[in-house]
C-alpha atoms as a PDB file:
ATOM      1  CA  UNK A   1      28.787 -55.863  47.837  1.00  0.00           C
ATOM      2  CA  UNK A   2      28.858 -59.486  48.554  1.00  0.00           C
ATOM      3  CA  UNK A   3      25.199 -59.912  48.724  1.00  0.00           C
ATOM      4  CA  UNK A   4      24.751 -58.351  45.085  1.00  0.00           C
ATOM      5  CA  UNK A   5      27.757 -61.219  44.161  1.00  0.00           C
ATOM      6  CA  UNK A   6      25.710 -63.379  46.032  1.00  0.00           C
ATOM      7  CA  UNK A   7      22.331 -62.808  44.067  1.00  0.00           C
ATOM      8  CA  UNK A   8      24.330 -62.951  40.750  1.00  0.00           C
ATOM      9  CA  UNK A   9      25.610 -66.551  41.537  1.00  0.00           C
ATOM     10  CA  UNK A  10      22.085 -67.612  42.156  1.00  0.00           C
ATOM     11  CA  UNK A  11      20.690 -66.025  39.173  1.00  0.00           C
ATOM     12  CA  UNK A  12      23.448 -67.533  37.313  1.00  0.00           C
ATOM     13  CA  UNK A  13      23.086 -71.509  38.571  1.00  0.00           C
ATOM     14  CA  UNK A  14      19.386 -71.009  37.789  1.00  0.00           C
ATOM     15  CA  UNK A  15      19.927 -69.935  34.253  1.00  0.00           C
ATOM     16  CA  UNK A  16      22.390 -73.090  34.478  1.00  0.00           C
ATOM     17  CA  UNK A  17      19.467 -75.021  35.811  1.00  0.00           C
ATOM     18  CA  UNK A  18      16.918 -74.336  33.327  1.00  0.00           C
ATOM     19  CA  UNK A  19      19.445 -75.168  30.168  1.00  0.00           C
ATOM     20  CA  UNK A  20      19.780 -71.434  29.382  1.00  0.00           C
ATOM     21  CA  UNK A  21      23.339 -71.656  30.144  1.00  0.00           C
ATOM     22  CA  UNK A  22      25.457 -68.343  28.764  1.00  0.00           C
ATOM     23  CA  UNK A  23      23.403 -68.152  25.478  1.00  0.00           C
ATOM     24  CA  UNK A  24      21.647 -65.121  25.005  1.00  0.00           C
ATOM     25  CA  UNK A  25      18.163 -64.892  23.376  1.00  0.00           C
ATOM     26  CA  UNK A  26      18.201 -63.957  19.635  1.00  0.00           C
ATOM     27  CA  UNK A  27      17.020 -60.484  20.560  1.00  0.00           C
ATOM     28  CA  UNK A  28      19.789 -59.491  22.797  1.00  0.00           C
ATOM     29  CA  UNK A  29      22.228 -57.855  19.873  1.00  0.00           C
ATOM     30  CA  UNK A  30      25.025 -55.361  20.799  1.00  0.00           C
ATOM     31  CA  UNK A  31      24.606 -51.432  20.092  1.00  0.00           C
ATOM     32  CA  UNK A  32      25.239 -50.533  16.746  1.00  0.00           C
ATOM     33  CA  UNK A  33      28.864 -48.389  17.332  1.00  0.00           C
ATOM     34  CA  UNK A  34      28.309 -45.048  17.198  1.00  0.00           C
ATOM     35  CA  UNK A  35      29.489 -42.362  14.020  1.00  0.00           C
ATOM     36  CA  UNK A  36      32.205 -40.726  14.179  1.00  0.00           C
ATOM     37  CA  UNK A  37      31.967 -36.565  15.574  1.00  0.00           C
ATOM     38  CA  UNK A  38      32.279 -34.455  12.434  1.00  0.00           C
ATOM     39  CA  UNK A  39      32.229 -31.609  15.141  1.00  0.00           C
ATOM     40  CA  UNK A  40      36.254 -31.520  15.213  1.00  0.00           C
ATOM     41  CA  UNK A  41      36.492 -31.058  11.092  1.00  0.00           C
ATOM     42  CA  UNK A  42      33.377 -28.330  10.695  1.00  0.00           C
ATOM     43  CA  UNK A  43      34.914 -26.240  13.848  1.00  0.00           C
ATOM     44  CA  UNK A  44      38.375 -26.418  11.812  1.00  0.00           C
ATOM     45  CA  UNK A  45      36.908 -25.483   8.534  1.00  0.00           C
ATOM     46  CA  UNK A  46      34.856 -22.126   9.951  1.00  0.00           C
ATOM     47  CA  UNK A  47      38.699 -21.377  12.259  1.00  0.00           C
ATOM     48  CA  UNK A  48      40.068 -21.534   8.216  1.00  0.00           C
ATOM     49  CA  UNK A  49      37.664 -19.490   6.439  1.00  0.00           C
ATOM     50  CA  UNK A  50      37.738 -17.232   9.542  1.00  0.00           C
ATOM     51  CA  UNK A  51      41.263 -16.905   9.138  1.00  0.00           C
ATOM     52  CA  UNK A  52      41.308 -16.856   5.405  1.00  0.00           C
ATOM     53  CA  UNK A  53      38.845 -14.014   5.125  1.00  0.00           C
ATOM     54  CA  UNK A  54      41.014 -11.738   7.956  1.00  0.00           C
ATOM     55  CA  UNK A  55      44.473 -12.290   6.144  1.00  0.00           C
ATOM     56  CA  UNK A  56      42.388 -11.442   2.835  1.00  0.00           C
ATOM     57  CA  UNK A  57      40.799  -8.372   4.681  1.00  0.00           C
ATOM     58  CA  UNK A  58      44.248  -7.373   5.906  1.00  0.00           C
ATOM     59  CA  UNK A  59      46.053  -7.841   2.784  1.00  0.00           C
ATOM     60  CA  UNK A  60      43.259  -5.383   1.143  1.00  0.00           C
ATOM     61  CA  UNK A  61      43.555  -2.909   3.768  1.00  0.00           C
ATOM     62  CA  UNK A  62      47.398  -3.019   3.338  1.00  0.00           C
ATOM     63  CA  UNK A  63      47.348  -2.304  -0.232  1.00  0.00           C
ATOM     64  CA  UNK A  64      44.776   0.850   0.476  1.00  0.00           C
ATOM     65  CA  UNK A  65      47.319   2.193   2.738  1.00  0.00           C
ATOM     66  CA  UNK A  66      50.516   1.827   0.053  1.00  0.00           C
ATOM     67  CA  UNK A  67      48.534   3.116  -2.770  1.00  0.00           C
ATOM     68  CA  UNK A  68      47.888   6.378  -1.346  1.00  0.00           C
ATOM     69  CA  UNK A  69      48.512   9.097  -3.995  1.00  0.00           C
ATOM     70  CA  UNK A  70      51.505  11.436  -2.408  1.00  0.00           C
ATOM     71  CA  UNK A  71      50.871  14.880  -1.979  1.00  0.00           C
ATOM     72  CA  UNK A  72      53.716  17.155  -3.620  1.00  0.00           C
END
C-alpha cells in the first residue's frame, strides 16, 4: 500500500513540476448525474390496478351471489 502512495506522490510533484499543478484539462468534466428510477412508481401503479381490478371482481361476484332469485 505504501508503494502505490509512494507512486502517487511522484506522479503528483511531477504534475507540480511541469506547471500542471491540480488543474484538470478542459476535457476532464464530471458524469452527468444519473435519472431518477421510475421503476418504484410503475411497480406501484400495476400493485393498484391489480388491486383495483380484484376488489372490482369481488364486489361483482358478491352482488351475483345476493341477487340470487329465492326458490319458494
Amino acid at each position: 500500500m505504501s508503494l502505490i502512495n509512494k507512486m502517487l506522490q511522484d506522479l503528483d510533484t511531477r504534475r507540480a513540476a511541469y506547471g500542471v499543478g491540480t488543474a484538470l484539462p478542459n476535457d476532464v468534466r464530471p458524469l452527468p448525474k444519473p435519472q431518477a428510477s421510475r421503476l418504484p412508481f410503475i411497480l406501484a401503479g400495476m400493485l393498484l390496478i391489480v388491486l383495483v381490478g380484484g376488489f372490482v371482481v369481488y364486489q361483482l361476484q358478491m352482488r351475483q351471489e345476493a341477487a340470487a332469485p329465492v326458490v319458494p
